[in-house]
Protein backbone atom coordinates (compact mmCIF):
# COMPACT_ATOMS: atom_id res chain seq x y z
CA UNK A 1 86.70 -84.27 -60.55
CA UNK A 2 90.17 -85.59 -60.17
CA UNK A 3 89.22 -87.21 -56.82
CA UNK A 4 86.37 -89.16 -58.37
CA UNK A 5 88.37 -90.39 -61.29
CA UNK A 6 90.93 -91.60 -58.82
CA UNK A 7 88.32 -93.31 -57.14
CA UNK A 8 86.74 -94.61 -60.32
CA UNK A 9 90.16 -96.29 -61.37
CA UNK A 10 90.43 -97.64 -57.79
CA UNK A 11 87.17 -99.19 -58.05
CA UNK A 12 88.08 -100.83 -61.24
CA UNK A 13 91.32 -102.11 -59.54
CA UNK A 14 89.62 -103.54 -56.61
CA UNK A 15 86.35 -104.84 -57.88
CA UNK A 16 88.87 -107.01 -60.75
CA UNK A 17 90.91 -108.66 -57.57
CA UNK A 18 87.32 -109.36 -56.28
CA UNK A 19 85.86 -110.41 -59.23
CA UNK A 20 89.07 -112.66 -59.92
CA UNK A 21 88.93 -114.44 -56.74
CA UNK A 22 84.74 -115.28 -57.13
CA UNK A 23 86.39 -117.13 -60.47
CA UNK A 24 88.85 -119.02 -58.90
CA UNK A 25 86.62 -120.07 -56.05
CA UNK A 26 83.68 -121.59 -58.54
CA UNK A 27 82.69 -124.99 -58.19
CA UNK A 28 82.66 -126.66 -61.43
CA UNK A 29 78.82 -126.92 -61.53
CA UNK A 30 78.80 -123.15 -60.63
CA UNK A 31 80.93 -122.35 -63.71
CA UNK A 32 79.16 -124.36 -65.99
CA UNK A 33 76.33 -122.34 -65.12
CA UNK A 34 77.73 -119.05 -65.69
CA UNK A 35 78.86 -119.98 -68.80
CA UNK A 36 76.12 -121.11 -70.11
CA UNK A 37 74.14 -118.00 -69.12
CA UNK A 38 77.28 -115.12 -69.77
CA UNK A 39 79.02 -116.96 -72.16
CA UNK A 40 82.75 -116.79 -70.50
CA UNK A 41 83.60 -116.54 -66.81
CA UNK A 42 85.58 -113.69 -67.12
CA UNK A 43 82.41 -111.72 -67.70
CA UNK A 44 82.07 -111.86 -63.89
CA UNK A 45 85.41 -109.75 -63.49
CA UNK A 46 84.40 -107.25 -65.51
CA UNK A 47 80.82 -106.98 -64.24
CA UNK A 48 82.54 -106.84 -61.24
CA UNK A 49 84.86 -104.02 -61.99
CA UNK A 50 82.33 -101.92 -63.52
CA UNK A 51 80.36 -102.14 -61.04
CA UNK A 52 82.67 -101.70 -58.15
CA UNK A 53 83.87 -98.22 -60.26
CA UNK A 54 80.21 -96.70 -60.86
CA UNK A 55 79.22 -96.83 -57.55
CA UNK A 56 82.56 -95.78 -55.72
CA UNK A 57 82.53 -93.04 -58.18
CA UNK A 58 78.72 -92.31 -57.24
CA UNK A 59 79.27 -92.23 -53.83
CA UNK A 60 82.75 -90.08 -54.32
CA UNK A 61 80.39 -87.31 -55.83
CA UNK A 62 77.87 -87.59 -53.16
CA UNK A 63 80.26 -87.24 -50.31
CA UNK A 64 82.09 -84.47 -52.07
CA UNK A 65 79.01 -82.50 -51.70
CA UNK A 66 77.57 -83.47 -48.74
CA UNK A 67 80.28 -83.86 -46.32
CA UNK A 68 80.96 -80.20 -45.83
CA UNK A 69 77.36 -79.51 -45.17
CA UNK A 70 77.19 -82.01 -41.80
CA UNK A 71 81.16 -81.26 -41.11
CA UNK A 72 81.77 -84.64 -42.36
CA UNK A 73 84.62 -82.96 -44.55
CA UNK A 74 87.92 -83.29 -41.94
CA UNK A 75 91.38 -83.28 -44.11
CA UNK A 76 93.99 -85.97 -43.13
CA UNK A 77 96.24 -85.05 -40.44
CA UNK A 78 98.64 -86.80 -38.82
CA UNK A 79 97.48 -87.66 -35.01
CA UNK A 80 98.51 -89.93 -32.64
CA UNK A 81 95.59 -90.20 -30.93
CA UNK A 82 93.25 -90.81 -34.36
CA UNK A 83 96.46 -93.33 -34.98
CA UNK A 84 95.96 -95.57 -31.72
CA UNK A 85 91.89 -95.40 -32.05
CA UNK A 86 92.06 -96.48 -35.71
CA UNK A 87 94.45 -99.36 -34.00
CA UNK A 88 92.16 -100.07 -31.41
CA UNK A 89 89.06 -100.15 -33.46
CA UNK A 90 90.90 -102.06 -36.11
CA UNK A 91 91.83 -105.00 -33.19
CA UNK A 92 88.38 -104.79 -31.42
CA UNK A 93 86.72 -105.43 -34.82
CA UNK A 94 89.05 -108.58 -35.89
CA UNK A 95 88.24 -110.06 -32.55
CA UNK A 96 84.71 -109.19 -32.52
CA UNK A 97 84.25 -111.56 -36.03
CA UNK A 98 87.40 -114.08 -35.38
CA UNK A 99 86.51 -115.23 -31.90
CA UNK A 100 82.68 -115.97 -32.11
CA UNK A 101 83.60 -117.71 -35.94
CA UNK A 102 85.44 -119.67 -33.39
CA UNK A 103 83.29 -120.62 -30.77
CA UNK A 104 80.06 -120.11 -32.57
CA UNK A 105 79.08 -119.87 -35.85
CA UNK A 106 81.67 -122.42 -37.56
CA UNK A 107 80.34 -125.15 -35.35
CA UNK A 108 76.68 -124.32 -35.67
CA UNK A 109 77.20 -123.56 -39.30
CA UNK A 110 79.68 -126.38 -40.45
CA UNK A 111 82.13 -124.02 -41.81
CA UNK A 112 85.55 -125.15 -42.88
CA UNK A 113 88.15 -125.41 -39.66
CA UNK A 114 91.21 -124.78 -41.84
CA UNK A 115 92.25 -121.27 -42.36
CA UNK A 116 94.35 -121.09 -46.13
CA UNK A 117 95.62 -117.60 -46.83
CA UNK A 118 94.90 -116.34 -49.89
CA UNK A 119 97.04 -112.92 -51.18
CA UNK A 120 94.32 -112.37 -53.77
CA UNK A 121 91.76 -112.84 -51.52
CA UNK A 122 93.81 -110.27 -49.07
CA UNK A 123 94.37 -107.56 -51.49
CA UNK A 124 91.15 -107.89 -52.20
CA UNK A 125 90.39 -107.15 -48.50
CA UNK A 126 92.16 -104.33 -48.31
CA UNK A 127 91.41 -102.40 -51.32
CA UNK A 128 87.47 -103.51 -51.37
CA UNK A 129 86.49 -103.99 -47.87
CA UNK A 130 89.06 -101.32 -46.25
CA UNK A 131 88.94 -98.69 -48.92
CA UNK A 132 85.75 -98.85 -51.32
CA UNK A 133 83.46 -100.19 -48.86
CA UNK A 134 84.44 -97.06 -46.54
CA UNK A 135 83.65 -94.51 -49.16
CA UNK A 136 80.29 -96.31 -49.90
CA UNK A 137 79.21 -96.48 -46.23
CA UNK A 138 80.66 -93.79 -44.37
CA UNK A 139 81.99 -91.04 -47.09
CA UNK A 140 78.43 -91.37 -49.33
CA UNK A 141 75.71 -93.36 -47.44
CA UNK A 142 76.63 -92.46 -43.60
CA UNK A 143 77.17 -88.77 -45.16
CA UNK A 144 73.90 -88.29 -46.85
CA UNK A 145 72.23 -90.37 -43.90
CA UNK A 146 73.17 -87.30 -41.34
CA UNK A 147 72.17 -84.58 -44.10
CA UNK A 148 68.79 -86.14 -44.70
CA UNK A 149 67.88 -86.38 -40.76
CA UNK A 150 69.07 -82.53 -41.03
CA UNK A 151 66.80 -81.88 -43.47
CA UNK A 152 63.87 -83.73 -42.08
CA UNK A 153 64.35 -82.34 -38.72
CA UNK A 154 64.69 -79.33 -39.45
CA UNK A 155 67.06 -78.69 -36.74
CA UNK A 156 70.77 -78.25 -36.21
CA UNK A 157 73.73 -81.49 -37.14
CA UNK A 158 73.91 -82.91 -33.31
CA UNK A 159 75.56 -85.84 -32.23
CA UNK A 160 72.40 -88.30 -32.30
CA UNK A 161 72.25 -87.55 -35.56
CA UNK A 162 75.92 -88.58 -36.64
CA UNK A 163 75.03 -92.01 -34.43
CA UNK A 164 71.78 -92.79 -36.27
CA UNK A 165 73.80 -91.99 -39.83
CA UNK A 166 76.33 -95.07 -38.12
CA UNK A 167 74.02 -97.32 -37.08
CA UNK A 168 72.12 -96.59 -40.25
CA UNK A 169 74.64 -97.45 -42.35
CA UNK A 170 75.89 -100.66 -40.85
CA UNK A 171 73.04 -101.80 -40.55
CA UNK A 172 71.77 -101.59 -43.97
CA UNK A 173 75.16 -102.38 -45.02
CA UNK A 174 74.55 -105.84 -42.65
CA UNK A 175 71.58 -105.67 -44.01
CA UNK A 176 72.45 -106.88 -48.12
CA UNK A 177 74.50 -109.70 -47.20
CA UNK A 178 71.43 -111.59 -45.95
CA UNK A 179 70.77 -112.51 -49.54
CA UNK A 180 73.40 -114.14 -50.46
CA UNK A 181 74.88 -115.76 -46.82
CA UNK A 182 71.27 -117.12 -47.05
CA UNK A 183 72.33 -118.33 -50.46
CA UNK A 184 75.10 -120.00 -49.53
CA UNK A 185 74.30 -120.71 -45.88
CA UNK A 186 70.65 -121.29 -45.28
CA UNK A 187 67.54 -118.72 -43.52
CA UNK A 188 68.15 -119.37 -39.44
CA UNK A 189 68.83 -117.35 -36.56
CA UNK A 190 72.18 -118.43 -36.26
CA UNK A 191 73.10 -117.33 -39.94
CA UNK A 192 70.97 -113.55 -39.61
CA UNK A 193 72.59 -113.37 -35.88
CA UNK A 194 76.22 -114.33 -38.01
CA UNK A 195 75.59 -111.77 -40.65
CA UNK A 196 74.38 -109.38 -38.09
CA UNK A 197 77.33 -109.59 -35.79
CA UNK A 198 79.84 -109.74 -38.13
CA UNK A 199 79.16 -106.25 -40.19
CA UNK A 200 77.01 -103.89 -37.86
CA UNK A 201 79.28 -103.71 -34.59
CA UNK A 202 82.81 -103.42 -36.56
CA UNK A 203 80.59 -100.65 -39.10
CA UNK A 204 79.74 -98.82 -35.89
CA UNK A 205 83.28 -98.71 -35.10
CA UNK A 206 84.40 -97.65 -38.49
CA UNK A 207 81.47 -94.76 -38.54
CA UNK A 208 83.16 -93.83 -35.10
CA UNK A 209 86.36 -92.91 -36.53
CA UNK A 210 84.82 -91.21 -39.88
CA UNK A 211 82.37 -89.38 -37.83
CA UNK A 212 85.57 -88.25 -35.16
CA UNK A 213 88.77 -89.17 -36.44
CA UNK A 214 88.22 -88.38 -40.64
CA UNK A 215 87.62 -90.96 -43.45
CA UNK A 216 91.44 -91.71 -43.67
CA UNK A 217 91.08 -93.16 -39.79
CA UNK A 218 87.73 -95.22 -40.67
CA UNK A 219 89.91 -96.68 -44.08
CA UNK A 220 92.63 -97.37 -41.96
CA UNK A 221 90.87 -99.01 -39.09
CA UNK A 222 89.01 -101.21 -41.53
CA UNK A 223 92.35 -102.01 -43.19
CA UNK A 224 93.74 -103.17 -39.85
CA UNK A 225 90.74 -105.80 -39.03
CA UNK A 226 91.40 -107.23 -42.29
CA UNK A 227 95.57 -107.20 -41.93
CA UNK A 228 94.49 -108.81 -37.80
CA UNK A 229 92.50 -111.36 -39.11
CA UNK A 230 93.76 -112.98 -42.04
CA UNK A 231 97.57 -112.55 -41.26
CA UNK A 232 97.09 -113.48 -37.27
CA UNK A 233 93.33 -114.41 -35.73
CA UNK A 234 92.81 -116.61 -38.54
CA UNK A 235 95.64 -118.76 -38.57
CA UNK A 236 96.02 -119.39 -34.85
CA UNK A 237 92.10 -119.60 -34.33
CA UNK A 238 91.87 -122.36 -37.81
C-alpha cells in the first residue's frame, strides 16, 4: 500500500509539471477556448494531475500483483553491467528520435529548427516520460501483457512471450499518440511513420531492460534519452 501511495503522490507531482507546461504553451485562441468550456485554465493542471495519479496508482496495484507471477518482480541491485545497458539503451534511443527529427521528419513536417530548453518541460521529462510512463507500460501493461499470453496459452512464461508483452506495449503505447500528433500535425505516412518511430523502437528498448535488467534499469534508461536529448542532441542538432 505504501508503494502505491508513493506512486500516487508522484503522479500528482509529475502530471502538475505536465499539466503546467500544456498552459504555458497555449495559443491565445487555444486558451480562450478552454476557458470558455472549463471555466479557468488551471483546470487543465489539475485534470492533469488527477489523472496522471489514478492511473500510475492503477497500474502500481496491477504490477504489484502480477509481476511475481511472470518473474517480472527483480529488486534493485546495483550492477554494472544493468548500469552500462541502461546507458546504452538510454543513447541508442536519443539518437534513434534526434537524428531522423533531423534529417526527416522536421523537414517533411515543417517543424520548428530552433531547439529552446525548457526546465519545466525537462522535469517534466523525467518524472512523466522516464518514471510514470515506465510503470504504466512496462511495470502494469507489459506485466499483465506476459500474464495474459500465460493464461491463454496455457503453457509455461518463455521468452517469446516477454517479447510479445514489449512489442505489445510499445506499440499500443505508439499507438495513442496518433490522435493527437494527427491533431496537431495532420493524417500522412510521414506523421504515423514519425509517431511510429519515435515511441515503439526506444519502448522495445526500455521493455528490454524491465524484462532483463529490473524496472529501476528501464526508468533509468528512459531517464537518460530524455537527459541525451534535450541537454545535448537537441541543441547541437537545432
Amino acid at each position: 500500500m505504501k508503494k502505491v501511495i508513493a506512486v500516487f503522490i508522484l503522479g500528482l507531482v509529475a502530471g502538475g509539471v505536465i499539466g503546467a507546461h500544456q498552459v504555458m504553451s497555449l495559443t491565445p485562441e487555444m486558451e480562450r477556448e478552454i476557458v470558455a468550456k472549463l471555466g479557468s485554465k488551471n483546470v487543465m493542471i489539475i485534470v492533469a494531475m488527477l489523472q496522471t495519479a489514478v492511473l500510475a496508482g492503477i497500474a502500481t496495484i496491477a504490477g504489484l500483483w502480477a509481476s511475481p507471477k511472470v518473474g517480472l518482480n527483480k529488486p534493485f541491485v546495483y550492477n554494472s553491467k544493468s548500469l552500462a545497458a541502461a546507458a546504452a539503451i538510454g543513447l541508442l534511443s536519443a539518437c534513434l528520435i534526434a537524428i531522423p527529427e533531423k534529417l526527416v521528419f522536421a523537414e517533411a513536417l515543417g517543424l520548428d529548427e530552433k531547439f529552446e530548453f525548457s526546465w519545466l518541460y525537462f522535469l517534466g521529462s523525467v518524472l512523466f516520460g522516464g518514471i510514470i510512463e515506465e510503470i504504466l507500460l512496462r511495470f502494469g501493461l507489459m506485466t499483465l501483457i506476459v500474464w495474459l499470453v500465460s493464461k491463454m496459452t496455457r503453457s509455461a512464461i518463455s521468452s517469446g512471450m516477454y517479447v510479445a508483452g514489449i512489442v505489445i506495449a510499445a506499440l499500443l503505447f505508439a499507438v495513442g499518440h496518433l490522435p493527437a500528433n494527427a491533431q496537431m500535425l495532420g493524417v500522412s505516412m510521414v506523421t504515423v511513420t514519425r509517431t511510429m518511430l519515435l515511441n515503439v523502437l526506444p519502448g522495445i528498448g526500455f521493455g528490454y531492460l524491465y524484462w532483463k535488467h529490473g524496472l529501476a534499469y528501464a526508468m533509468l534508461g528512459h531517464v537518460t534519452t530524455h537527459v541525451i536529448n534535450q541537454v545535448i542532441l537537441l541543441p547541437l542538432l537545432f
